[in-house]
N, C-alpha and C. Protein backbone atom coordinates (compact mmCIF):
# COMPACT_ATOMS: atom_id res chain seq x y z
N UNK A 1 -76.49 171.29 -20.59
CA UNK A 1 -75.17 171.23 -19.98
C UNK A 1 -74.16 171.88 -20.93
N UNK A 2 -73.69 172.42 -20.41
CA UNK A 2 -72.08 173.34 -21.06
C UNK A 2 -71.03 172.77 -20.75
N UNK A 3 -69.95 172.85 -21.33
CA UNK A 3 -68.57 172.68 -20.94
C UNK A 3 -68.30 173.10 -19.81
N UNK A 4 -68.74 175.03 -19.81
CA UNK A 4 -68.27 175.52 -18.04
C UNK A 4 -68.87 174.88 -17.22
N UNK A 5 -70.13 174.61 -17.47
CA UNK A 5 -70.81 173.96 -16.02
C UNK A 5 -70.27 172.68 -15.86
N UNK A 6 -70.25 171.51 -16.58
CA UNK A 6 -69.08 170.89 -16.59
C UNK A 6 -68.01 170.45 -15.89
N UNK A 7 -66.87 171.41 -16.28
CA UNK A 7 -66.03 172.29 -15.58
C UNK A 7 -65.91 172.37 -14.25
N UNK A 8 -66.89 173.42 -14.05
CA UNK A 8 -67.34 173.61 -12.66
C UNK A 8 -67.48 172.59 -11.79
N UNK A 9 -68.06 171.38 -12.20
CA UNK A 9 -68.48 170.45 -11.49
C UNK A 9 -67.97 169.67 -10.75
N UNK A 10 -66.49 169.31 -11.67
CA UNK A 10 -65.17 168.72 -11.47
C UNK A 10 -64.50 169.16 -10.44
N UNK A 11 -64.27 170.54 -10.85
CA UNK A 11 -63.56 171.86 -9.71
C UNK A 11 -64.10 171.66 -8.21
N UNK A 12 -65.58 171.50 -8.28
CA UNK A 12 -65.92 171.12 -7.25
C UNK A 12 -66.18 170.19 -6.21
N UNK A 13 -65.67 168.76 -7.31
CA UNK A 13 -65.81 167.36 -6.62
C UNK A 13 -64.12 167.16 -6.29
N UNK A 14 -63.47 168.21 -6.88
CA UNK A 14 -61.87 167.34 -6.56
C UNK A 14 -61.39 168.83 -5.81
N UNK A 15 -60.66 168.48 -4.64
CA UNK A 15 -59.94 169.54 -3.50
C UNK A 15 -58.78 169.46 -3.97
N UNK A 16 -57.93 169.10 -4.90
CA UNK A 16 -56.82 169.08 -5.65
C UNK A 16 -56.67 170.64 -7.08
N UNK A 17 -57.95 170.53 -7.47
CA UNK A 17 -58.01 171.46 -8.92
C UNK A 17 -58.47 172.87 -7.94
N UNK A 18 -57.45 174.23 -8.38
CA UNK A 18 -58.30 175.21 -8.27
C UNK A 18 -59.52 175.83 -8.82
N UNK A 19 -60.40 176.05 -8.27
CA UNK A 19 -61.34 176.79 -9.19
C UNK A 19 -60.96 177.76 -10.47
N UNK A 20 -61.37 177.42 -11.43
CA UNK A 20 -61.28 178.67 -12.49
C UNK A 20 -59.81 178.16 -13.33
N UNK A 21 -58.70 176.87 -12.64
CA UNK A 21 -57.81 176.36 -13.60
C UNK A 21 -58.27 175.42 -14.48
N UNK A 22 -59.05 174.96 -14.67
CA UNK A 22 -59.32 173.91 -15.62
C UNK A 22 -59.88 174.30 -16.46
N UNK A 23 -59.56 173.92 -18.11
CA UNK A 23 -60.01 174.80 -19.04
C UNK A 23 -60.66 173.12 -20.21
N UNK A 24 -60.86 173.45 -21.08
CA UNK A 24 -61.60 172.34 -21.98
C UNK A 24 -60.18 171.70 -22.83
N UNK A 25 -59.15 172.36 -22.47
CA UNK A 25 -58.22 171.62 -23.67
C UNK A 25 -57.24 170.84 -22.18
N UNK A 26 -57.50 171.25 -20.99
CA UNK A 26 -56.82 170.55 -19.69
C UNK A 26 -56.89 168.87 -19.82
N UNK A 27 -55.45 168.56 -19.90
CA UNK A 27 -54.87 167.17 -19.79
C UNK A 27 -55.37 166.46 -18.25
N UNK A 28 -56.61 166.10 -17.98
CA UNK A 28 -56.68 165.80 -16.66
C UNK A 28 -55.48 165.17 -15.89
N UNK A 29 -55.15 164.15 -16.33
CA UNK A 29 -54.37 163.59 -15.73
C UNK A 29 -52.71 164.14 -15.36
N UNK A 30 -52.80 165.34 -16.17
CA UNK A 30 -51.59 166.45 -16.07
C UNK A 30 -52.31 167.30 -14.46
N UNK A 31 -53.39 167.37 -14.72
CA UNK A 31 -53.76 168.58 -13.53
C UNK A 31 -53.63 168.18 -12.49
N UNK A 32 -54.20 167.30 -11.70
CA UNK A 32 -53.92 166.81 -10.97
C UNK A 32 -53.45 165.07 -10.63
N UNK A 33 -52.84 164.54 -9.75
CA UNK A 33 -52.51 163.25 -9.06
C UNK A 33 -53.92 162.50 -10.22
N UNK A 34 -53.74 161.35 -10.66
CA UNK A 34 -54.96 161.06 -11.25
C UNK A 34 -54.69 159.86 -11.19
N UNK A 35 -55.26 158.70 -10.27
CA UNK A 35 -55.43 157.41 -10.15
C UNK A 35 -56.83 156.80 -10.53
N UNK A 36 -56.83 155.27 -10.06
CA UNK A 36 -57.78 154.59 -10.16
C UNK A 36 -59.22 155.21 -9.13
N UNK A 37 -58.29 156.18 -8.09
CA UNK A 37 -59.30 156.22 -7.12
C UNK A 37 -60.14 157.43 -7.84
N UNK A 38 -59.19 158.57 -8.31
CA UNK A 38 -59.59 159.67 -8.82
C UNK A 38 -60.98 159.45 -9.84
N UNK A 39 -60.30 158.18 -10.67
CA UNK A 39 -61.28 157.55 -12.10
C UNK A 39 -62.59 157.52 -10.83
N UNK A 40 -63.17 156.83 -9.90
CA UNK A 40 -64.09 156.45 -9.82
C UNK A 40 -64.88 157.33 -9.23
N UNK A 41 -64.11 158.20 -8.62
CA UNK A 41 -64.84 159.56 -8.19
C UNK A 41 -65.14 160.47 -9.47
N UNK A 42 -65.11 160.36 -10.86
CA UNK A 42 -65.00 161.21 -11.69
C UNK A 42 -66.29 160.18 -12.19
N UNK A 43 -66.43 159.02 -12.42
CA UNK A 43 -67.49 158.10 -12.97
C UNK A 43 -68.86 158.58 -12.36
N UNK A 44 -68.43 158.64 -10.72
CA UNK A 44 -69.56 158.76 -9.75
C UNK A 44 -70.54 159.91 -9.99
N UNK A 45 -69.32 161.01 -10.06
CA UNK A 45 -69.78 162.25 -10.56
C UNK A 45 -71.03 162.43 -11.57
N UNK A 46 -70.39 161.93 -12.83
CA UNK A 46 -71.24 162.05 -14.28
C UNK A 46 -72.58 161.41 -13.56
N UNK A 47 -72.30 160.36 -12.70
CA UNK A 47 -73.71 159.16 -12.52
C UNK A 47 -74.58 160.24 -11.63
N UNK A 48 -73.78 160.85 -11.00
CA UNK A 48 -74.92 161.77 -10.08
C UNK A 48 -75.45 162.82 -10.49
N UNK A 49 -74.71 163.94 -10.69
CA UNK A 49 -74.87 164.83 -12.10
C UNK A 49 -75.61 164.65 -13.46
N UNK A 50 -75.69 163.36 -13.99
CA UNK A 50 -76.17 163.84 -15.34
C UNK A 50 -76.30 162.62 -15.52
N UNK A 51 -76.67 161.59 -14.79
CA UNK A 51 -77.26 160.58 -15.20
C UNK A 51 -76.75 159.20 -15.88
N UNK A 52 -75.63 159.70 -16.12
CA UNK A 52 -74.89 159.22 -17.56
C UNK A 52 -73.85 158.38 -17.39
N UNK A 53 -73.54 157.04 -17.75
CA UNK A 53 -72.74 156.07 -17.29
C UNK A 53 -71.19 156.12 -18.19
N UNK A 54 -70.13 156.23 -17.70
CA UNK A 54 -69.28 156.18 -18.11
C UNK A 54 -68.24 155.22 -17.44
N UNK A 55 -66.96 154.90 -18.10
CA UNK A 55 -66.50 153.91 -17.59
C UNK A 55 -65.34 154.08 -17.84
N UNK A 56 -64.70 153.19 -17.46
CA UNK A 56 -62.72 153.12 -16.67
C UNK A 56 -62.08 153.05 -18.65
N UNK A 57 -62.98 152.79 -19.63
CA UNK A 57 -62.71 152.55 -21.19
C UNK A 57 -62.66 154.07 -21.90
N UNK A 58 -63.76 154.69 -21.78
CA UNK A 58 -64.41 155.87 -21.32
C UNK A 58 -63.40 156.72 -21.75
N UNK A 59 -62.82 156.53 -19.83
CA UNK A 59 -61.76 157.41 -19.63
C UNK A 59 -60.25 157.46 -19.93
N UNK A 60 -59.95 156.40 -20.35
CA UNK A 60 -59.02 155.76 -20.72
C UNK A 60 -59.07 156.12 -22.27
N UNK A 61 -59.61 156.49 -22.96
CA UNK A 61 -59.66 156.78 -24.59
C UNK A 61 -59.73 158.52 -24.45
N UNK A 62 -60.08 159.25 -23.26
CA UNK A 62 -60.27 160.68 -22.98
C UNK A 62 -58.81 160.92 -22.62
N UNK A 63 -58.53 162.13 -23.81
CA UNK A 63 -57.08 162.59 -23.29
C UNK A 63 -57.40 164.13 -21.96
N UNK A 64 -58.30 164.91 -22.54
CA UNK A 64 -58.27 166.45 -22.02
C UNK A 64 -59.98 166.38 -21.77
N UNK A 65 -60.02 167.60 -20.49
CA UNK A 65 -61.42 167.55 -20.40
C UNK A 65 -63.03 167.67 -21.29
N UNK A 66 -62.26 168.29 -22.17
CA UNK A 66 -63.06 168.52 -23.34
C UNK A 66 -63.59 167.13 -24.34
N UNK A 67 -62.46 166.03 -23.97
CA UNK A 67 -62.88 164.84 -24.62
C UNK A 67 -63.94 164.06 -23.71
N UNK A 68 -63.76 164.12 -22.72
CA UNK A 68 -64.73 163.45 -21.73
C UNK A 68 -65.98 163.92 -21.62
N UNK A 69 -65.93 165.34 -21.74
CA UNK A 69 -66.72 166.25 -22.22
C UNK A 69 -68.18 165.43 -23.21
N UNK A 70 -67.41 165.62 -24.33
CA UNK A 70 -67.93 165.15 -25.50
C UNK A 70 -68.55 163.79 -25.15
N UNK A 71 -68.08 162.59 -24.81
CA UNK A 71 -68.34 161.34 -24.32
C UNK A 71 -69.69 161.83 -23.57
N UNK A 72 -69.57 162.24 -22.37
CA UNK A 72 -71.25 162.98 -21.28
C UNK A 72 -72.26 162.86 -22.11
N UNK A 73 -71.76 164.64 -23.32
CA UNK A 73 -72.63 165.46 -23.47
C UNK A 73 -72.96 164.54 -24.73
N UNK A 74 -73.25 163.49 -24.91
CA UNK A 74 -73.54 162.57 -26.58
C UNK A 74 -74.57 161.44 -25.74
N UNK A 75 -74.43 161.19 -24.48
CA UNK A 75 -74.97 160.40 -23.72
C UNK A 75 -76.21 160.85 -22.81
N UNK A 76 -76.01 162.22 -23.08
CA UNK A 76 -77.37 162.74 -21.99
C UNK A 76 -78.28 162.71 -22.57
């Protein structure tokens, strides 16, 4: 797993982010609307994708995508 693919993945689970705007230093919660609902669709994601359990603590200590990033890619 890469950052872009990653990336990509996000881009593609949320109809809010354009493709190709989200970069590794992106403030998620700057990019788009980012609620509780958003959090659990972003949890779901990692769980389906890559196996990998993350949580509402997780995300909450993740400032930019690149930190959440890191959290995944240490867990796969």
């Amino acid at each position: 797993m890469t950052i872009q693919d990653f990336i990509a993945r996000i881009e593609d689970e949320f109809d809010d982010i354009q493709p190709g705007s989200l970069k590794p230093e992106s403030v998620f919660r700057e990019v788009f609307e980012w609620n509780s609902i958003n959090a659990l669709i972003l949890i779901a994601m990692v769980k389906t994708e890559y196996d990998v359990t993350v949580n509402a603590e997780d995300i909450a200590n993740s400032k930019t995508v690149e930190d959440i990033y890191r959290v995944v890619s240490s867990r796969v």
